[in-house]
N, C-alpha and C. Protein backbone atom coordinates (compact mmCIF):
# COMPACT_ATOMS: atom_id res chain seq x y z
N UNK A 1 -44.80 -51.60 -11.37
CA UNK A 1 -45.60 -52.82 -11.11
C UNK A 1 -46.75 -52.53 -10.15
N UNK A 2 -46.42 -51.68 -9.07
CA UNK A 2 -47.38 -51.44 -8.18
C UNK A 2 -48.45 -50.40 -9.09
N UNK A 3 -47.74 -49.57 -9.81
CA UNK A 3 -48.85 -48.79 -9.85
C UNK A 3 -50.21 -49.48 -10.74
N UNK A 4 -49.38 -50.30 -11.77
CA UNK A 4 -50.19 -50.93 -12.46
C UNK A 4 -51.76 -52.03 -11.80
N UNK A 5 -51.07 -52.20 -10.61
CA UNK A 5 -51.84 -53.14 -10.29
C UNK A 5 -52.77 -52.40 -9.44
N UNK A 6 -52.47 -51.16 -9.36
CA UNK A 6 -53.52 -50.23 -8.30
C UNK A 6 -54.72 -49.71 -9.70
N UNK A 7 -54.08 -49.29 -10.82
CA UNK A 7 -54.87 -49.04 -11.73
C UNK A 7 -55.79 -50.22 -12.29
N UNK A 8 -55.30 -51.61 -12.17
CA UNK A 8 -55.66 -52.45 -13.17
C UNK A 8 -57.06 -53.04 -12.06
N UNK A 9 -58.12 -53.58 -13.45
CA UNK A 9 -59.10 -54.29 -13.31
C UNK A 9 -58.57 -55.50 -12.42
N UNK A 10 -58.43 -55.96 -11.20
CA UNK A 10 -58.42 -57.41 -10.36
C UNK A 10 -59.51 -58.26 -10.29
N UNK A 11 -58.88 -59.13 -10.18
CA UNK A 11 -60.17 -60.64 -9.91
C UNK A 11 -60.96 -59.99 -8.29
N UNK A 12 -60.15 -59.58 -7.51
CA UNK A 12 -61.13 -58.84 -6.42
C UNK A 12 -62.36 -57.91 -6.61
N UNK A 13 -61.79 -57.05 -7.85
CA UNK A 13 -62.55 -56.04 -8.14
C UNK A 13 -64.07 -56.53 -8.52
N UNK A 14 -63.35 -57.70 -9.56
CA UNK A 14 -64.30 -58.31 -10.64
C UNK A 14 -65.56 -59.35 -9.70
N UNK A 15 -65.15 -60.11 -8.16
CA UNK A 15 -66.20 -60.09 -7.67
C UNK A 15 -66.96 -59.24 -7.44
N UNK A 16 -66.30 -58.29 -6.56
CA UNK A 16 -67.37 -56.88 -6.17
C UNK A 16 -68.43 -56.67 -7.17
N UNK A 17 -67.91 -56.57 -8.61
CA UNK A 17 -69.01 -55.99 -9.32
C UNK A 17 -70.16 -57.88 -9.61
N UNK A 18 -69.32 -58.84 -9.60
CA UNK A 18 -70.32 -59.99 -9.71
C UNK A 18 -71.55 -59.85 -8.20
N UNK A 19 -70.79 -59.34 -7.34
CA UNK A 19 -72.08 -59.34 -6.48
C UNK A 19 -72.94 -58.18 -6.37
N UNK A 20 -72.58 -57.20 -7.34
CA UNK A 20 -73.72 -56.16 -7.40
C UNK A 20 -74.68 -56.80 -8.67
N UNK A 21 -74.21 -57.35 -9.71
CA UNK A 21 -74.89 -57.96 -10.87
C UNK A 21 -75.85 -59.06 -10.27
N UNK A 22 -75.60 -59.59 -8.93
CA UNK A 22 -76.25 -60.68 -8.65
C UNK A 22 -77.45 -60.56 -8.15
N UNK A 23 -77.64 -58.66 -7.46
CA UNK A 23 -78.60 -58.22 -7.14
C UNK A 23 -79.79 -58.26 -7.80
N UNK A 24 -79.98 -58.03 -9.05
CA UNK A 24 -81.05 -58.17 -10.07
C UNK A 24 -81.89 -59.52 -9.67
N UNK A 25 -80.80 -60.30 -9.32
CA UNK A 25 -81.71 -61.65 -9.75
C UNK A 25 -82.22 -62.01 -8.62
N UNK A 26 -81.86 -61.76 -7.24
CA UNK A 26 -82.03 -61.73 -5.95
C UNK A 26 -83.36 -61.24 -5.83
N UNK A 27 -83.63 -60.35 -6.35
CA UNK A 27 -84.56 -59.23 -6.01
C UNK A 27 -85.72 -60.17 -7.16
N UNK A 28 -85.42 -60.40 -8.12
CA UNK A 28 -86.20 -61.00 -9.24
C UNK A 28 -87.17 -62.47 -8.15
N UNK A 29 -86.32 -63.32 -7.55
CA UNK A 29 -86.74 -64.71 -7.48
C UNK A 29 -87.57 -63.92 -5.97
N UNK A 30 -86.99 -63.46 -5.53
CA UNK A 30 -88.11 -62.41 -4.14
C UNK A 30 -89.58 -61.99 -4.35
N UNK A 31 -89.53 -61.20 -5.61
CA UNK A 31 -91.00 -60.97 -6.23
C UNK A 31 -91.48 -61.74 -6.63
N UNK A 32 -90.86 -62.85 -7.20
CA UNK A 32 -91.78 -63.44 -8.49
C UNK A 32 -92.30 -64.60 -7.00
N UNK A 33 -92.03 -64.46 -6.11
CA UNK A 33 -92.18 -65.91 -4.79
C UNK A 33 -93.27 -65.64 -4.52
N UNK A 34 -94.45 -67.02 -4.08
CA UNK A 34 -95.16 -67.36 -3.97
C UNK A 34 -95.73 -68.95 -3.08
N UNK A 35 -96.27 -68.83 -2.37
CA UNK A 35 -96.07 -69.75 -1.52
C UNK A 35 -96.43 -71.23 -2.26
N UNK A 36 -96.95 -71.15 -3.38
CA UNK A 36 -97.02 -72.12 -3.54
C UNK A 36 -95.44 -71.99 -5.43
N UNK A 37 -94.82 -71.34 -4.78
CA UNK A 37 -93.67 -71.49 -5.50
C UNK A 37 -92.45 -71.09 -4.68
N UNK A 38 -92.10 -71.76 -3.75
CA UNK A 38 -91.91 -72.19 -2.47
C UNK A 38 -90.19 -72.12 -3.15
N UNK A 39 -89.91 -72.89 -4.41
CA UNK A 39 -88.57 -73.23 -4.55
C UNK A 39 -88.02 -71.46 -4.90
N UNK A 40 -88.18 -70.86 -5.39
CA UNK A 40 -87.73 -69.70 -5.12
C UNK A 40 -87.28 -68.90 -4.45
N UNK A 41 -87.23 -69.05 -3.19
CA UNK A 41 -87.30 -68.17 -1.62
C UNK A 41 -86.01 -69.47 -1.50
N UNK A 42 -85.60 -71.06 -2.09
CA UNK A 42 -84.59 -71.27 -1.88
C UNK A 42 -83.48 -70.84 -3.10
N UNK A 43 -84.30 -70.46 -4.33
CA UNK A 43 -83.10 -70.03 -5.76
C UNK A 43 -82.45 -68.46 -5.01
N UNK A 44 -83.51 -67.46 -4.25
CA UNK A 44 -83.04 -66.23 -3.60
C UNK A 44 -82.06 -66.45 -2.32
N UNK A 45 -82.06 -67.62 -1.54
CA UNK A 45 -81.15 -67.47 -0.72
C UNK A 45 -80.14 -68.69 -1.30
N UNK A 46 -79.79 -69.26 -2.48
CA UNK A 46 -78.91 -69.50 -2.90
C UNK A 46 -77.72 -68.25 -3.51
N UNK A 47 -78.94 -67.53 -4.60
CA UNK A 47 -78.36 -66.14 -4.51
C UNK A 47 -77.53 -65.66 -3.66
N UNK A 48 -78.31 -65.63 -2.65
CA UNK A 48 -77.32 -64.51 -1.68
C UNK A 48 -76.23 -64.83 -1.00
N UNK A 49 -76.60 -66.56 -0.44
CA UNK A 49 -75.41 -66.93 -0.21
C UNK A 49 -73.97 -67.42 -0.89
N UNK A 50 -74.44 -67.38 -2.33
CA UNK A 50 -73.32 -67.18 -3.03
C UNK A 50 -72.65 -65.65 -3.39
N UNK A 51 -73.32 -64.67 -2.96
CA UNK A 51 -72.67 -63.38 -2.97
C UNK A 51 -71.92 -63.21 -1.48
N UNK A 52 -72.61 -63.33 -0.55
CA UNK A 52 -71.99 -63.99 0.72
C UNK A 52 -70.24 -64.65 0.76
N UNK A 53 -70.55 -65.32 0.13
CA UNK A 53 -69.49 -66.18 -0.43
C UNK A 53 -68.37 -65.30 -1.12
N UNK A 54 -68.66 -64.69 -1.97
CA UNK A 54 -67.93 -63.93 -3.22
C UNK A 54 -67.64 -62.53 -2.24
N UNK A 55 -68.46 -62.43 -1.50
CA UNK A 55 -67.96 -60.96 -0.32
C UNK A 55 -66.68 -61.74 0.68
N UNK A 56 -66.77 -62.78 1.09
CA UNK A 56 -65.01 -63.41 1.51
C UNK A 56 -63.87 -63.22 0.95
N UNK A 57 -64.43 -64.01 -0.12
CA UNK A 57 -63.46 -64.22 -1.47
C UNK A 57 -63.02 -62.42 -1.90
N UNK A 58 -63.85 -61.63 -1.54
CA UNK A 58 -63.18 -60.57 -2.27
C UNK A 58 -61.96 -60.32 -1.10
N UNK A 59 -62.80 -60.28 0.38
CA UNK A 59 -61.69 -59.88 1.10
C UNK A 59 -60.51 -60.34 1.42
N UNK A 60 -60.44 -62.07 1.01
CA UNK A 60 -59.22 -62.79 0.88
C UNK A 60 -58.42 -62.69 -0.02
N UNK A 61 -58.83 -62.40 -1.34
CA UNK A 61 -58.13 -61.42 -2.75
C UNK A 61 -57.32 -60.87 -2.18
N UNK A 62 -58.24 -59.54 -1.26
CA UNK A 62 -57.62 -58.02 -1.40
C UNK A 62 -56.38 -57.82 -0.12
N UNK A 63 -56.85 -58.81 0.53
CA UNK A 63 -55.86 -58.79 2.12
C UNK A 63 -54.60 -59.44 1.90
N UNK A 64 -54.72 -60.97 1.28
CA UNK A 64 -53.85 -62.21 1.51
C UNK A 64 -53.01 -61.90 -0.05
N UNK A 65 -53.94 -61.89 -1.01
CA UNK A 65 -53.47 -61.95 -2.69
C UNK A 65 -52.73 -60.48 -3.23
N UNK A 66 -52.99 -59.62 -2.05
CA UNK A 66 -52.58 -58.18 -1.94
C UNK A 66 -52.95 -58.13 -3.79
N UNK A 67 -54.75 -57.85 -3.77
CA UNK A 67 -55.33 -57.34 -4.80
C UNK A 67 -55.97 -56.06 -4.01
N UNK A 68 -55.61 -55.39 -3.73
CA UNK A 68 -56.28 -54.07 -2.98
C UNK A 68 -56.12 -52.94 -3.84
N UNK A 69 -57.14 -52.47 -4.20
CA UNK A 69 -57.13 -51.39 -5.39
C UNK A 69 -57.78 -49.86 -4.58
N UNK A 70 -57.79 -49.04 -4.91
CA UNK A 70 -58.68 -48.12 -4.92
C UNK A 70 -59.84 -48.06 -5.59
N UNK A 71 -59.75 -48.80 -6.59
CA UNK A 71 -61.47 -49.08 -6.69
C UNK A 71 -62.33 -50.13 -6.20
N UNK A 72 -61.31 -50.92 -5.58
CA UNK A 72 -62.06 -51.90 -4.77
C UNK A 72 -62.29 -51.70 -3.27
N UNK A 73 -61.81 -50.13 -2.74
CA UNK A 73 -61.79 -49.70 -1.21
C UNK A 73 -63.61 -49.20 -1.31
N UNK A 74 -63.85 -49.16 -2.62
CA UNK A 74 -65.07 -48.25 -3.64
C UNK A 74 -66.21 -49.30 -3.28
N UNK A 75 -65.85 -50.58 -4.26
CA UNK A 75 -66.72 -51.63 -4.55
C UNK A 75 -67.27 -52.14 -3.96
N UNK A 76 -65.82 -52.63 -3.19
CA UNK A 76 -66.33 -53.54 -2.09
C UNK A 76 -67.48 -53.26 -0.95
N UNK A 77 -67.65 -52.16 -0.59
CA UNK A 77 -68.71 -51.66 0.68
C UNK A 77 -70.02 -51.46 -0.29
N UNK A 78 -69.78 -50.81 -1.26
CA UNK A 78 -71.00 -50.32 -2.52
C UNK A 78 -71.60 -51.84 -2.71
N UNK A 79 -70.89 -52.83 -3.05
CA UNK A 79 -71.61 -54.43 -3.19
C UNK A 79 -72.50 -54.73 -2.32
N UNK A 80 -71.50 -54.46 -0.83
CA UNK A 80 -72.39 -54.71 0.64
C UNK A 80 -73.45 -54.03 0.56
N UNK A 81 -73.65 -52.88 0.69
CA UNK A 81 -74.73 -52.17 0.79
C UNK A 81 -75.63 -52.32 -0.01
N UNK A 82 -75.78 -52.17 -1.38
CA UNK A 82 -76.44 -52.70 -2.55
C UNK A 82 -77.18 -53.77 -2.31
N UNK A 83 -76.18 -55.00 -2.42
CA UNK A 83 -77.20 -56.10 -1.63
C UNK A 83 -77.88 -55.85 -0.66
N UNK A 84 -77.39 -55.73 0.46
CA UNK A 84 -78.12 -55.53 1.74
C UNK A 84 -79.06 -54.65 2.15
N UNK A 85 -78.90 -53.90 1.42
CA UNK A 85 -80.75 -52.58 1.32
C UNK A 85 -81.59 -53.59 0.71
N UNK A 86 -80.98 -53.79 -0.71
CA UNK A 86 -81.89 -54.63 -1.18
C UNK A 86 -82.84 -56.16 -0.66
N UNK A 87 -82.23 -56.66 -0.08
CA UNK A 87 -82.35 -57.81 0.33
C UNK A 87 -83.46 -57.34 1.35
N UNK A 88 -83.01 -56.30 2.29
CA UNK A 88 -83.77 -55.64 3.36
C UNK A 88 -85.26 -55.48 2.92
N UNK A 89 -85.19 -54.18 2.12
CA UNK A 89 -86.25 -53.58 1.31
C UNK A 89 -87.40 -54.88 0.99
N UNK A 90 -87.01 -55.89 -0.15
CA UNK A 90 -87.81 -56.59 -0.90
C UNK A 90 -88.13 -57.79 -0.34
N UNK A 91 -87.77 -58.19 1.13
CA UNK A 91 -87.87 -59.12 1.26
C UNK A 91 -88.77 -58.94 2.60
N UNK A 92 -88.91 -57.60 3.36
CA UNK A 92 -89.64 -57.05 3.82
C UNK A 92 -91.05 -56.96 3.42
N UNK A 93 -90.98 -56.52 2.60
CA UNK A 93 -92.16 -55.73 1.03
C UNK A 93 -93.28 -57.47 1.05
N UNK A 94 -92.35 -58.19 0.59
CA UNK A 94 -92.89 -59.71 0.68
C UNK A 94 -92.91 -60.66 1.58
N UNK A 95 -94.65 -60.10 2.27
CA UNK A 95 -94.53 -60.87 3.66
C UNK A 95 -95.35 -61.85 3.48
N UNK A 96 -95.13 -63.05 2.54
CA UNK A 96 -96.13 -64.15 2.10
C UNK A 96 -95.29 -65.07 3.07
N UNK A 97 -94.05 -65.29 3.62
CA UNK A 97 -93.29 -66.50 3.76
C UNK A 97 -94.38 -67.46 4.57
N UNK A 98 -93.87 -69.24 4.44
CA UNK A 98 -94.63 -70.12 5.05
C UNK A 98 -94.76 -69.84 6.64
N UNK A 99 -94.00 -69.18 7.50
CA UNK A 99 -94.49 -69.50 8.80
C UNK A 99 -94.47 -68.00 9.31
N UNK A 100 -94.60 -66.76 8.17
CA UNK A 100 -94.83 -66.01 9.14
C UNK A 100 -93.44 -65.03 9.26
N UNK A 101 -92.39 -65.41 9.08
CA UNK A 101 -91.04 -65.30 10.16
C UNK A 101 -90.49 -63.47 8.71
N UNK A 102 -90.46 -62.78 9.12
CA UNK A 102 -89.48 -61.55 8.35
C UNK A 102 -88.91 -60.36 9.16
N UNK A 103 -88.21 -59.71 8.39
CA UNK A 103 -87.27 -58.56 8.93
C UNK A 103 -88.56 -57.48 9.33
N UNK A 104 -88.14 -57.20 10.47
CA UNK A 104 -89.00 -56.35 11.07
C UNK A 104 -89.38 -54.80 10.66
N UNK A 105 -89.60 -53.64 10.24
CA UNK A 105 -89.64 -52.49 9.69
C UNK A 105 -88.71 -51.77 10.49
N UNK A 106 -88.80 -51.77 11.74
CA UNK A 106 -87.99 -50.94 12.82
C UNK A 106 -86.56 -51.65 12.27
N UNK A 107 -85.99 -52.56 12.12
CA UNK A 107 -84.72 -53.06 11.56
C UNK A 107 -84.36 -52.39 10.37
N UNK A 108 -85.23 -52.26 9.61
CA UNK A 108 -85.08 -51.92 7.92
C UNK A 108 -84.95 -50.65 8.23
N UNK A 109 -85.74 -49.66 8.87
CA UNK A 109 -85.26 -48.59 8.64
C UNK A 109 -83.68 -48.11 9.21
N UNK A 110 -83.53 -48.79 10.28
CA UNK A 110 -82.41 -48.81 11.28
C UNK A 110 -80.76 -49.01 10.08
N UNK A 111 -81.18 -50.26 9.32
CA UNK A 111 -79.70 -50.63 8.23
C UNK A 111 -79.67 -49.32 7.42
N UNK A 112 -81.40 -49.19 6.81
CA UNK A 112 -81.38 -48.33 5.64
C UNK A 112 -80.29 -46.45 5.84
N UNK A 113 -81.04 -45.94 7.52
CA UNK A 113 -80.21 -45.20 8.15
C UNK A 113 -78.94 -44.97 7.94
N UNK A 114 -78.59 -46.00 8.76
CA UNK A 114 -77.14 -46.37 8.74
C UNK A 114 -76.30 -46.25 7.12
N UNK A 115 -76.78 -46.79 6.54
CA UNK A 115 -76.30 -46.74 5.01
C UNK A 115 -76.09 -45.01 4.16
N UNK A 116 -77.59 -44.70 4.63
CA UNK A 116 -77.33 -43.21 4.34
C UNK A 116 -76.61 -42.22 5.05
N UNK A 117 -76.33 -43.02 6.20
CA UNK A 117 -75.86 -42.08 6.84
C UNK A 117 -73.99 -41.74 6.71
N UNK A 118 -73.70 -43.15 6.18
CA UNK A 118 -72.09 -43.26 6.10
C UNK A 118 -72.05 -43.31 4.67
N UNK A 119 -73.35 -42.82 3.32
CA UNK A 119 -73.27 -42.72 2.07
C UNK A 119 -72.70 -40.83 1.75
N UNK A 120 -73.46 -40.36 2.62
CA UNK A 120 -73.87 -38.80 2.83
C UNK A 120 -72.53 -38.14 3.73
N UNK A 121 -72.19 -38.90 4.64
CA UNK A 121 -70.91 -38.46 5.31
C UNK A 121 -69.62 -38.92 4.33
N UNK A 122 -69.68 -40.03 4.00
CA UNK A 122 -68.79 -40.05 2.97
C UNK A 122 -68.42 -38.69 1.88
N UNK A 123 -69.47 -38.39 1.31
CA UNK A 123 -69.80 -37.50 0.05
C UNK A 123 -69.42 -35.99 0.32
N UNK A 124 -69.56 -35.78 1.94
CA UNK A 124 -69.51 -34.44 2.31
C UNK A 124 -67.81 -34.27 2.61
N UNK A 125 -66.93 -35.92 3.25
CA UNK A 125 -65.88 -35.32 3.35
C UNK A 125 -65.35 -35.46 2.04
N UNK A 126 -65.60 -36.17 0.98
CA UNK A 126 -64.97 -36.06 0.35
C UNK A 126 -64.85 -34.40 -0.74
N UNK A 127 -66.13 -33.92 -0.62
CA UNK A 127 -66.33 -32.81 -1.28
C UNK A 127 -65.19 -31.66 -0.42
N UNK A 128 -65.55 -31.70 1.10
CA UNK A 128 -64.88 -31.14 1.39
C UNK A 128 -62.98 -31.56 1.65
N UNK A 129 -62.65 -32.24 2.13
CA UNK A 129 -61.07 -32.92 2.27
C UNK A 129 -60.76 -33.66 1.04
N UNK A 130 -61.56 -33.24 0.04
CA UNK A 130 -60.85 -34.29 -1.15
C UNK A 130 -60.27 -35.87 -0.56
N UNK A 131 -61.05 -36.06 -0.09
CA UNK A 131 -60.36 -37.80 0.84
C UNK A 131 -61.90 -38.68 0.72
N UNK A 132 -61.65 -39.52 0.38
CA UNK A 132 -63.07 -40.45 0.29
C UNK A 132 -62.72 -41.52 1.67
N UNK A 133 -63.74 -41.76 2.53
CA UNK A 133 -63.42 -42.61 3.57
C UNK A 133 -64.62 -43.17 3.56
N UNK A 134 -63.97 -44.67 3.02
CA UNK A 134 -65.02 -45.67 3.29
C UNK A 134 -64.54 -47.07 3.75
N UNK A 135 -63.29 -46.83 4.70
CA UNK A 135 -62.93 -47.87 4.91
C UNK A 135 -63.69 -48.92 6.46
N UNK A 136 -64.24 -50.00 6.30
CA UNK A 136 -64.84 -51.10 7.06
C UNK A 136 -64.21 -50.90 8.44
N UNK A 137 -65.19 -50.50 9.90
CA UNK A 137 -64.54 -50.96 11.11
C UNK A 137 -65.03 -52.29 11.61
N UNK A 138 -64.35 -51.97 12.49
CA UNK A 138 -65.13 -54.04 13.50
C UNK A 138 -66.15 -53.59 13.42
N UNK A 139 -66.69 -53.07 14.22
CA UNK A 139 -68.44 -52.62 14.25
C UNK A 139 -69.25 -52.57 13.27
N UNK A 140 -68.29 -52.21 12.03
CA UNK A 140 -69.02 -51.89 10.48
C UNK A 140 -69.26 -54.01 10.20
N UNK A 141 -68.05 -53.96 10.18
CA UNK A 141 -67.84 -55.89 9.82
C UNK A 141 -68.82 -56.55 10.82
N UNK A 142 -69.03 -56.07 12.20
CA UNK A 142 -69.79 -57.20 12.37
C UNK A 142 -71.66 -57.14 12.25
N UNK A 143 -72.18 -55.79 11.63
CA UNK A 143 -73.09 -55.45 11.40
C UNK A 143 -73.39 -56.22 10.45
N UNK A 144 -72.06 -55.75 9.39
CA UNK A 144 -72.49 -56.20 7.75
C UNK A 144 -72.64 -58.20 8.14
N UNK A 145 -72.25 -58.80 8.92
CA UNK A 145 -72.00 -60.31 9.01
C UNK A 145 -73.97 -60.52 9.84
N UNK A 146 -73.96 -59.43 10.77
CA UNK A 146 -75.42 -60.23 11.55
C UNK A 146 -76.44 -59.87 10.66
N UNK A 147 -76.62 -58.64 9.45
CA UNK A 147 -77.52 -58.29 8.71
C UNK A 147 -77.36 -59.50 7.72
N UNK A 148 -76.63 -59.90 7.30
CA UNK A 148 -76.31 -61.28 6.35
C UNK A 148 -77.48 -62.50 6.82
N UNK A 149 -76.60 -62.97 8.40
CA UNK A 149 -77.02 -63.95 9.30
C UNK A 149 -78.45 -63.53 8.90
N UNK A 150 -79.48 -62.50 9.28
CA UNK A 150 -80.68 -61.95 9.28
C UNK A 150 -81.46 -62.78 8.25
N UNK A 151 -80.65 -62.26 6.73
CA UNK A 151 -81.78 -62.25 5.75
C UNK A 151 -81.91 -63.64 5.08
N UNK A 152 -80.09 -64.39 5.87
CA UNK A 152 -80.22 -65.92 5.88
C UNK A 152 -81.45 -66.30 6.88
N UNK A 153 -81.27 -65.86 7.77
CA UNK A 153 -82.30 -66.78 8.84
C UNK A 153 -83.73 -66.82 8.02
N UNK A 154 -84.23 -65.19 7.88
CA UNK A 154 -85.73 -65.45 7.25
C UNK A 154 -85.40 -66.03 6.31
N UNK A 155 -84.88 -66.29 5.17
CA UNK A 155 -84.99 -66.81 4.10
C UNK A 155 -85.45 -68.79 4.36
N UNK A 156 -85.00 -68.72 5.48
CA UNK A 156 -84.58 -70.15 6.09
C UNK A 156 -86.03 -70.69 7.20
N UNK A 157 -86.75 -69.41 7.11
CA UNK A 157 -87.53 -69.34 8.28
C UNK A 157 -87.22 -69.85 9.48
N UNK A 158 -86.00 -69.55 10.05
CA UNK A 158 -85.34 -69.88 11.07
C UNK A 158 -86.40 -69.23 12.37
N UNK A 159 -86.79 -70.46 13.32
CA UNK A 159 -87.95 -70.15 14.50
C UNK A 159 -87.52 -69.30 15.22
N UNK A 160 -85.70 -69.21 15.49
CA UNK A 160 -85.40 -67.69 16.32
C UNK A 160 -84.72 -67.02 16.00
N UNK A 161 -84.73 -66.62 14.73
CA UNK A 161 -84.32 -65.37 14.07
C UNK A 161 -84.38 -63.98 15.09
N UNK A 162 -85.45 -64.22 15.52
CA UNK A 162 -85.33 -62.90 16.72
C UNK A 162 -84.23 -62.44 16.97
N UNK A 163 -83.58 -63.46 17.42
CA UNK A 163 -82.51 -63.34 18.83
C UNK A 163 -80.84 -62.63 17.61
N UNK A 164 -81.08 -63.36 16.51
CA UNK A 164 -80.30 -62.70 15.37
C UNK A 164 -80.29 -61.16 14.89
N UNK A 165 -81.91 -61.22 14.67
CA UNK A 165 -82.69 -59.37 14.43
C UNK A 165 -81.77 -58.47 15.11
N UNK A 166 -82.18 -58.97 16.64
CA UNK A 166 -81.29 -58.21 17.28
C UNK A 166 -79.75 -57.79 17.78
N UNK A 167 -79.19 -58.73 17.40
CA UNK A 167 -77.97 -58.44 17.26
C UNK A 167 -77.16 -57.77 16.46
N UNK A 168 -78.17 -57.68 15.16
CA UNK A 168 -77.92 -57.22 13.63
C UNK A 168 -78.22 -55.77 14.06
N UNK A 169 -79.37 -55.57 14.73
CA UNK A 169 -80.03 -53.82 15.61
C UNK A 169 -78.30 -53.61 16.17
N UNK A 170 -78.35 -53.98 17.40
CA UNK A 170 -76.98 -53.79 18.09
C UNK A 170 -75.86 -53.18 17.35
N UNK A 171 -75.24 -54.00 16.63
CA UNK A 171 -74.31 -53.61 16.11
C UNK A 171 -74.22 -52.86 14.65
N UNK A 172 -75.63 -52.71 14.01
CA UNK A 172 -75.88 -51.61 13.18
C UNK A 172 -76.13 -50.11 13.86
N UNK A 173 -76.66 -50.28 14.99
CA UNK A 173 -76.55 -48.84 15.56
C UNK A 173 -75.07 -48.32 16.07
N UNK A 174 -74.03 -49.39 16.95
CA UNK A 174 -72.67 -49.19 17.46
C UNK A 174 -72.00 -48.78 16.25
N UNK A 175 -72.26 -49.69 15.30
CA UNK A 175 -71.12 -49.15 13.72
C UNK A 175 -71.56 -47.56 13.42
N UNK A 176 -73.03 -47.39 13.37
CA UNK A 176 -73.30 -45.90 13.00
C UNK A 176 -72.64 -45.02 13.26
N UNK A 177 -72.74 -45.07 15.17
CA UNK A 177 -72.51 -43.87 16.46
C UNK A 177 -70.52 -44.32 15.74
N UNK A 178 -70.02 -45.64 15.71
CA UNK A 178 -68.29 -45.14 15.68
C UNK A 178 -68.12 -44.67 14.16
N UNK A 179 -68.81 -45.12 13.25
CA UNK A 179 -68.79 -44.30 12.00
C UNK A 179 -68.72 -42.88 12.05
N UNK A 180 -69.83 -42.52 12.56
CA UNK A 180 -69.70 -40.31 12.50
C UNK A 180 -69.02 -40.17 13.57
N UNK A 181 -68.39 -40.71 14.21
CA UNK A 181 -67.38 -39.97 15.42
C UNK A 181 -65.97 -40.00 14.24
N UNK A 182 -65.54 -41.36 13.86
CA UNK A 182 -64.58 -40.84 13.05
C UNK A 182 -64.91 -39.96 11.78
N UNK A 183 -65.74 -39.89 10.94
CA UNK A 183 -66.10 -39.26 10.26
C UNK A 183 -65.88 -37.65 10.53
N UNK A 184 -66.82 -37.24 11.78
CA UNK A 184 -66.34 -36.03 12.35
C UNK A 184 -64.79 -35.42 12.26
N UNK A 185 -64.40 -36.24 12.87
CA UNK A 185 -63.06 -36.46 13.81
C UNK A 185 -61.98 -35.83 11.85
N UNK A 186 -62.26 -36.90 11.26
CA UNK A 186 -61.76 -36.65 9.62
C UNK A 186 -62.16 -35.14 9.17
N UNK A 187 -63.39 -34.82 9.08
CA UNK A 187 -63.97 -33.61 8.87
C UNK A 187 -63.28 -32.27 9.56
N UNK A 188 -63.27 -32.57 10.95
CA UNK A 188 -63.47 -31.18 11.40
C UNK A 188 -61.64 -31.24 12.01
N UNK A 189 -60.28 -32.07 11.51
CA UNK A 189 -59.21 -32.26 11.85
C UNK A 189 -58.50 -31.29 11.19
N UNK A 190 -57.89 -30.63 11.96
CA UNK A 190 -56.82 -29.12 10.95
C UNK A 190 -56.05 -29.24 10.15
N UNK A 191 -56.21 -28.32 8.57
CA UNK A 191 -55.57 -28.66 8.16
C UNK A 191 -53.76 -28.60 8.53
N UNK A 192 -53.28 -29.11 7.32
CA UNK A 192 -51.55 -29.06 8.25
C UNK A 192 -51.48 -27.67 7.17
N UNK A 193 -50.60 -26.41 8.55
CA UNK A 193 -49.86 -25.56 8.07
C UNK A 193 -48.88 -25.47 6.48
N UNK A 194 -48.69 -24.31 5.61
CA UNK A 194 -47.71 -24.54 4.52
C UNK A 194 -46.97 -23.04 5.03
N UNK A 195 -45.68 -23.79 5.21
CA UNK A 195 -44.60 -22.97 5.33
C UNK A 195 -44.12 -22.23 4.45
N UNK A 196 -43.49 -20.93 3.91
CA UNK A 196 -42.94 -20.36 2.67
C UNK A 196 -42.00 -20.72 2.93
């Protein structure tokens, strides 16, 4: 029974991939925005906050509904990130909004970093320790929650988004620095002895 359910397609899983599919369209109502097509910039942060939404829902699946897969240890961060470059990237790119208000470049490169940096450390231990580690810390969770807050606020043209920016800085750099310490720590840990 267990194993089946570690192999099998879950309704957890099946958000993860609804919020990478949702990316397309996110990114779609971003470009096509125009200030005097104003309702768009609210169809894109309906978007997102319904992936927002569906990123709970996965983790209440996978924690409470004990839908926790190995391909959803996969998905689930791959969704986050996906969106959240994206969102970063294109919404950056499009600095028409009514008052002015967007994600700063020094921020964007800062998430984008970060992303590559725990995409690339991932890849190396796994090549090397055959072990894929991509599991979420506090620091990781509360990055991924203020970069959210972020691309809600501009979307919202929220007047002090600032004070958000930076918190999203904060704790995208703290998740980095405890990311490659454990990462390391995984990497460079001995292997265990084999006795004859």
């Amino acid at each position: 029974m267990t194993t089946k359910a570690q192999g099998a397609m879950t309704f957890a899983n099946k958000v993860s991939i609804f919020r990478i599919i949702s990316v397309p369209f996110f990114i779609a109502a971003i470009l096509y925005y125009q200030p005097y097509r104003d309702h768009l910039r609210f169809v894109a942060l309906s978007i997102f906050l319904l992936a927002v939404f569906s990123d709970a829902l996965d983790g209440f699946l996978a924690r409470v509904m004990k839908q926790k897969t190995k391909a959803g240890t996969i998905l689930d961060p791959l969704a986050d990130k996906v969106l959240l470059s994206s969102a970063f990237i294109f919404i950056y790119i499009k600095d028409t909004f009514p008052q002015g208000i967007n994600v700063p470049l020094w921020l964007v490169i800062t998430v984008l970093s970060r992303d590559a940096l725990i995409l690339f450390g991932s890849a190396v231990i796994y090549v090397t320790k055959d072990e894929l580690v991509l599991t979420p810390s506090r620091w990781g969770k509360y990055a991924t929650l203020f970069q959210m807050l972020t691309i809600i606020a501009v979307l919202l043209q929220f007047r002090y988004s600032m004070y958000i920016v930076m918190f999203a800085a904060v704790f995208t750099v703290f998740s980095a620095v405890d990311y490659l310490k454990k990462g390391l720590k995984v990497l460079y840990a001995s292997e265990p002895r084999h006795t004859s």
